[in-house]
Protein backbone atom coordinates (compact mmCIF):
# COMPACT_ATOMS: atom_id res chain seq x y z
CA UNK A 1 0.00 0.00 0.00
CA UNK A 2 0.69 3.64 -0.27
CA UNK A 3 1.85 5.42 2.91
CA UNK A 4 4.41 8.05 2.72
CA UNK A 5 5.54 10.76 5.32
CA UNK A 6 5.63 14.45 5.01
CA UNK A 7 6.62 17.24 7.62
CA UNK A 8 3.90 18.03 9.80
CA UNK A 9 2.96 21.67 10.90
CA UNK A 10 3.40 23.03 14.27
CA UNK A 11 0.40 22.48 16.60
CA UNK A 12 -2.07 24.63 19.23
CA UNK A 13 -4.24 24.14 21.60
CA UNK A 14 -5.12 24.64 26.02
CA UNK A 15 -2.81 22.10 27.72
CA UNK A 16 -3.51 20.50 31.26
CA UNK A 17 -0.61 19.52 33.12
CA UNK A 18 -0.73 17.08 35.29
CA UNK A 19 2.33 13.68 36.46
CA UNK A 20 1.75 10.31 34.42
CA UNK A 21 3.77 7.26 33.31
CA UNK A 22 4.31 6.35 29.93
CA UNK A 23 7.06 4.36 27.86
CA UNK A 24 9.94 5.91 29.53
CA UNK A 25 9.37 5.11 32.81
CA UNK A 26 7.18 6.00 35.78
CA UNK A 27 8.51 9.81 36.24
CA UNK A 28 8.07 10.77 32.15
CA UNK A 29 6.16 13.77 32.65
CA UNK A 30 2.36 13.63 31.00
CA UNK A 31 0.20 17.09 29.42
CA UNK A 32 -3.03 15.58 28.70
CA UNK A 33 -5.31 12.78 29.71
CA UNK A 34 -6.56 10.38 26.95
CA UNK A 35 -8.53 8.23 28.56
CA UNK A 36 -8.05 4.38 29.81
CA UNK A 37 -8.52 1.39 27.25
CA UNK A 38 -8.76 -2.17 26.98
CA UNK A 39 -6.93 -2.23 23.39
CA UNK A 40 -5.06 -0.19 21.65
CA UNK A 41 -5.28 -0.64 17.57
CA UNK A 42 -1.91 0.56 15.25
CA UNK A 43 -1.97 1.45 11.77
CA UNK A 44 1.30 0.37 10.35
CA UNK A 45 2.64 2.44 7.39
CA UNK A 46 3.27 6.48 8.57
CA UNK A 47 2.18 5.25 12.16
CA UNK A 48 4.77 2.66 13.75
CA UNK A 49 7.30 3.16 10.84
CA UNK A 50 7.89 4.96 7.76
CA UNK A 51 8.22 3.07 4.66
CA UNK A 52 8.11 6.16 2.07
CA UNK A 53 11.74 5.98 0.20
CA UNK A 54 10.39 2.22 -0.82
CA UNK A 55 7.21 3.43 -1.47
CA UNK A 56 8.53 6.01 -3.71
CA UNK A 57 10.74 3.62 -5.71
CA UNK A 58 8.22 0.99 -6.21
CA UNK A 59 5.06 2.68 -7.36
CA UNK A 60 7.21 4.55 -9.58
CA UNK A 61 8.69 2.14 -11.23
CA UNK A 62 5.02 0.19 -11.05
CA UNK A 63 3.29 3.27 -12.48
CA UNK A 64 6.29 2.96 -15.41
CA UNK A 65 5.34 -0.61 -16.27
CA UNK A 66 1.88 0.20 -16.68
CA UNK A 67 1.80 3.59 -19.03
CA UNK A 68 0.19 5.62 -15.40
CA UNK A 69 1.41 9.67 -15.88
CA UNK A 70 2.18 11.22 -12.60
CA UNK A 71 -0.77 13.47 -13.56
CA UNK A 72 -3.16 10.43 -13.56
CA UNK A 73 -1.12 9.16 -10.34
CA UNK A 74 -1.52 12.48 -8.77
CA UNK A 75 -5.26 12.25 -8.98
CA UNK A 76 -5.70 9.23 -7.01
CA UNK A 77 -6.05 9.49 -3.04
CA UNK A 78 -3.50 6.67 -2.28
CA UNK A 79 -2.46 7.40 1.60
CA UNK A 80 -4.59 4.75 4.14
CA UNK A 81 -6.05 3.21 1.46
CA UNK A 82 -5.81 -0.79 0.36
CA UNK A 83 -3.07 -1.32 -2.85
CA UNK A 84 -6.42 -2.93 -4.43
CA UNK A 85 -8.64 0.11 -4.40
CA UNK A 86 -5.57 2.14 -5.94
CA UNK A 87 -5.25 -0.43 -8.76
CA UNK A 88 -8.70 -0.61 -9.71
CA UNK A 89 -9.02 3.14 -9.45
CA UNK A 90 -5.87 3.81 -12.23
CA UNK A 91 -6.12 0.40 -14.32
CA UNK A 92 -8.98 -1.18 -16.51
CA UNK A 93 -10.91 -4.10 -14.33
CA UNK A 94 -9.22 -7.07 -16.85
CA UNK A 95 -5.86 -5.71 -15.76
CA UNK A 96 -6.05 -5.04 -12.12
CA UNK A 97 -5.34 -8.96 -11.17
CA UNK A 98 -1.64 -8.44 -13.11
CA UNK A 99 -1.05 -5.02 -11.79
CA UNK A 100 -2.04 -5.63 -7.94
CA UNK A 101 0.35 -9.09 -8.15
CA UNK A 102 2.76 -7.08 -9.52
CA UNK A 103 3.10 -3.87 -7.33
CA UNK A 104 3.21 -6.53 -4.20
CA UNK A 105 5.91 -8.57 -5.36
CA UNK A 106 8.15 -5.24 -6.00
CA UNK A 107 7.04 -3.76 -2.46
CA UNK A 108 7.91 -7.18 -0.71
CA UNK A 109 11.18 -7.54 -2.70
CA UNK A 110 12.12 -3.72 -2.42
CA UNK A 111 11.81 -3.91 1.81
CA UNK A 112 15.58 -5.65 2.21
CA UNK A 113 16.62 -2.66 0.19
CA UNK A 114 16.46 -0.12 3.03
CA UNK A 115 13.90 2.98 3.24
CA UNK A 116 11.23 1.20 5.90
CA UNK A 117 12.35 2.69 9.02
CA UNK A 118 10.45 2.75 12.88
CA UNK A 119 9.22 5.99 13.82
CA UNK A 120 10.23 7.82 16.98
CA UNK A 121 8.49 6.32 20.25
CA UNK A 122 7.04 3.26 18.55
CA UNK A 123 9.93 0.49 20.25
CA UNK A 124 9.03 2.36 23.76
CA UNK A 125 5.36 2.29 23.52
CA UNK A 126 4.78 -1.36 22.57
CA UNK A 127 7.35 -2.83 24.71
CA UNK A 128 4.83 -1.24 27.39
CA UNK A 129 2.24 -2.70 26.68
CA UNK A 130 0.69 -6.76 27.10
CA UNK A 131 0.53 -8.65 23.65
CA UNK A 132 -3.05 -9.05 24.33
CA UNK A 133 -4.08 -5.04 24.83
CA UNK A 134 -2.59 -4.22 21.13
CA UNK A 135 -2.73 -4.85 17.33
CA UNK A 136 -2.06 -3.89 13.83
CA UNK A 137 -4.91 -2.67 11.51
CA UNK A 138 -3.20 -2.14 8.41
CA UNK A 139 -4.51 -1.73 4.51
CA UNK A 140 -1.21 -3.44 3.15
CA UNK A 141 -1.35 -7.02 2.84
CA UNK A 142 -0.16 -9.61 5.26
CA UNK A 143 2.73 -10.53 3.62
CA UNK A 144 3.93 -6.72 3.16
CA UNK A 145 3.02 -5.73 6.62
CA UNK A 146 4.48 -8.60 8.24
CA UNK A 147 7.80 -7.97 5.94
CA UNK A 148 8.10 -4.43 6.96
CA UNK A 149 7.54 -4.79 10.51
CA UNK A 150 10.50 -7.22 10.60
CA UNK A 151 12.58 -4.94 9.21
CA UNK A 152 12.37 -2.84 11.84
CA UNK A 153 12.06 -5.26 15.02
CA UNK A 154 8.32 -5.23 15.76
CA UNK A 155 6.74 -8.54 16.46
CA UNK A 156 2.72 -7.64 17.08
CA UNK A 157 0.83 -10.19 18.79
CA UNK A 158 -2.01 -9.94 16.15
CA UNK A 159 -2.33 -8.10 12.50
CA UNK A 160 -5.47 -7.41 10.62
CA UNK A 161 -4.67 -7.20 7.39
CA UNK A 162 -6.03 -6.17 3.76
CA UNK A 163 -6.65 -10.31 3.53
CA UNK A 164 -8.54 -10.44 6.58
CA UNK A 165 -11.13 -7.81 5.25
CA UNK A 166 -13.71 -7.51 2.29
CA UNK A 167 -13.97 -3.78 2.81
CA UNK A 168 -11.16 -1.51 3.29
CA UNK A 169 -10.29 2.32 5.88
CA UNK A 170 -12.37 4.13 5.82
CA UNK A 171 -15.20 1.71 6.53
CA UNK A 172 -15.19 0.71 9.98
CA UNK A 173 -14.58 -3.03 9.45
CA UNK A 174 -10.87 -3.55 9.96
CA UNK A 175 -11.00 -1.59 13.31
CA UNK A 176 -14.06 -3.89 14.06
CA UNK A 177 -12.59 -6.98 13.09
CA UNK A 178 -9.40 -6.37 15.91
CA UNK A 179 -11.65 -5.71 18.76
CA UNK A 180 -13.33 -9.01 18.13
CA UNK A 181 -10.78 -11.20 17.69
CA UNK A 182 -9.27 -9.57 20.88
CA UNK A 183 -12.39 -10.18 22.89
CA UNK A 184 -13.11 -6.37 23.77
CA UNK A 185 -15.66 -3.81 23.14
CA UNK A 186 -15.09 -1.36 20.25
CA UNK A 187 -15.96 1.82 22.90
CA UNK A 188 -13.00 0.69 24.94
CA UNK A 189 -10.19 0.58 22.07
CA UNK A 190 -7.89 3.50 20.89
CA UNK A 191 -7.28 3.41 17.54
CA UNK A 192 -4.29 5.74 16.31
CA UNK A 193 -3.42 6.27 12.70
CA UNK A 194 -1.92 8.88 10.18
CA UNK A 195 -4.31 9.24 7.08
CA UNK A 196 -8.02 10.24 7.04
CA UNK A 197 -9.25 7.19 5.86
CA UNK A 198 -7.96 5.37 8.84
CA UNK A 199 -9.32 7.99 11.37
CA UNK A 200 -12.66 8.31 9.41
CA UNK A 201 -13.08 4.54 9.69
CA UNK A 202 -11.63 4.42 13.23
CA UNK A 203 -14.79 6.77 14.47
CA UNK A 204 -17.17 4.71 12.41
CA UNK A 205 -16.24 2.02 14.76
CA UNK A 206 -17.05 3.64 17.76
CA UNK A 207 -13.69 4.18 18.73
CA UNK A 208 -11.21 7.09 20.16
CA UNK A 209 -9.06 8.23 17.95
CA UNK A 210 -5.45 9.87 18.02
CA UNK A 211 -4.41 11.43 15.01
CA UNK A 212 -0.66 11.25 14.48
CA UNK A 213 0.88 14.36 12.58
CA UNK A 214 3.64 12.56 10.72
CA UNK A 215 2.09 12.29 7.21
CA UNK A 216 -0.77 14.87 7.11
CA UNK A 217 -0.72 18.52 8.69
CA UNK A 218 -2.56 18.75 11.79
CA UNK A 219 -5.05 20.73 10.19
CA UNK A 220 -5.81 18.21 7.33
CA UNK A 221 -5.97 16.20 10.43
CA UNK A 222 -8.61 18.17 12.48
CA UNK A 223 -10.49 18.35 8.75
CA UNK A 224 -11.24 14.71 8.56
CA UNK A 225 -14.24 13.34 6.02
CA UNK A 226 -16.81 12.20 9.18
CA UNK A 227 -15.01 14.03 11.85
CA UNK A 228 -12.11 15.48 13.03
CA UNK A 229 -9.64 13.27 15.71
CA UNK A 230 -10.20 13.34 19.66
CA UNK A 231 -6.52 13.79 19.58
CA UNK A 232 -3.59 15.02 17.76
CA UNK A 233 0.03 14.10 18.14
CA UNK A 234 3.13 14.90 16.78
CA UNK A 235 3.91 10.98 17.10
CA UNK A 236 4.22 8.26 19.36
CA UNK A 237 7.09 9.79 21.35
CA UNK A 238 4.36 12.11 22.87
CA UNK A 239 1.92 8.84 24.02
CA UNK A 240 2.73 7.87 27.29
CA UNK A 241 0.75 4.57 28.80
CA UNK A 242 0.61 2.60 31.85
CA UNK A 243 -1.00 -0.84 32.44
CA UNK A 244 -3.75 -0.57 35.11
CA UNK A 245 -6.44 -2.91 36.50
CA UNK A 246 -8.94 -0.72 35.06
CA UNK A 247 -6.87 -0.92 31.33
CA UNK A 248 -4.47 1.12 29.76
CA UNK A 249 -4.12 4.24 30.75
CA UNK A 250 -3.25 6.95 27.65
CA UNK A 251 -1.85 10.11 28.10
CA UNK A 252 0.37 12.62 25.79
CA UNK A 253 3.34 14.43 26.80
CA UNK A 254 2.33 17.06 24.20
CA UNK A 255 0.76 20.11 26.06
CA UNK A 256 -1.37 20.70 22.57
CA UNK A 257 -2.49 17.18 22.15
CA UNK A 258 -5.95 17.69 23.95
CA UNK A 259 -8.27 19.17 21.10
């Protein structure tokens, strides 16, 4: 799938300070109060890690092979969005089988290459938390997700993938799909993602959402198709979490998370 990773703006908004835990340790100091969870839910790509220079190179050269002009490219929303539903929006129906198989070998072959890299806080946030409070909802395929995350070290406990679904971010299924399988009720999972599909579909679920400003400006963020985010971070350096008996406990370290 596509997922790249631009410069995000600078942010705003009325922080509360108050003491909380989070990945670095009991004294890490916390701004705002999330809320407390059963399950948290990860989008991969531009969320966890950044896979954009292989990205780049492989839906270039894939656009190449198959006569696409950037101008025809540039029309297409690709972020957060299954490689499927790209396909079929830039090929002919009779060619989309070919052209899907294709750009997923050269994104699974490309990821030894270099260019998928983990983005800053994820190692420290999941190593906080129990393999059964987490997942990864992602609109790549198993076999690309699963490739990527090894590159950089990450080991979920569970991935929903593009296989697992019939209908792709931003419909609420994916997000849906994790909380079931991990035995807890949509209203007590976070979901936190990067694109506006994912958010969109992550609120159609019932969820919370946290909106991470590492692909999208925070106010394309706040502008989301079927809501803006409860909250936005810059990303998952500002999270801080702490396992409770009540769930997990999410705060941000980022005095403008708090919308």
């Amino acid at each position: 799938m596509y997922d790249d990773v631009l410069p995000a703006s600078a942010a705003s908004g009325d922080p509360r300070t108050e003491p909380g835990p989070g990945p670095g340790g009991a004294d890490s100091e916390a701004f705002g109060d999330f809320g407390v969870f059963d399950a948290l839910l990860f989008d991969n790509d531009g969320t966890l890690l950044s896979s954009m220079e292989s990205v780049r190179r492989c839906w270039t050269a894939w656009a190449e092979e198959f006569g696409i002009t950037p101008e025809e490219f540039a029309a297409v929303e690709l972020h957060g969005r299954p490689a499927a539903e790209i396909v079929a929006d830039l090929l002919p129906p009779e060619r989309v089988p070919e052209a899907l198989a294709r750009i997923e070998r050269l994104e699974v072959a490309d990821v030894p290459n270099g260019g998928v890299l983990p983005l800053p806080g994820t190692a420290a946030l999941l190593a906080s938390l129990p393999a059964d409070r987490w997942a990864v909802v992602t609109s790549a395929t198993r076999e690309l997700a699963e490739a990527r995350l090894h590159a950089v070290g990450i080991d979920p406990p569970m991935v929903i993938a593009a296989d697992d679904i019939s209908r792709g971010k931003p419909d609420p299924e994916p997000f849906l799909l994790a909380a079931r399988r991990l035995g807890v009720d949509p209203a007590r999972c976070a979901v936190f993602e990067d694109a506006p599909a994912g958010i969109q579909a992550g609120r159609a679920a019932g969820m919370r959402t946290v909106a991470l400003a590492t692909t999208h400006t925070r106010e394309e963020l706040a502008d989301c198709p079927g809501g803006r985010p409860d909250f936005v971070v810059d990303d998952l350096s500002a999270v801080t979490a702490q396992v409770t008996g009540a769930g997990v406990e999410l705060g941000s370290r980022d005095p403008a998370a708090p919308r």
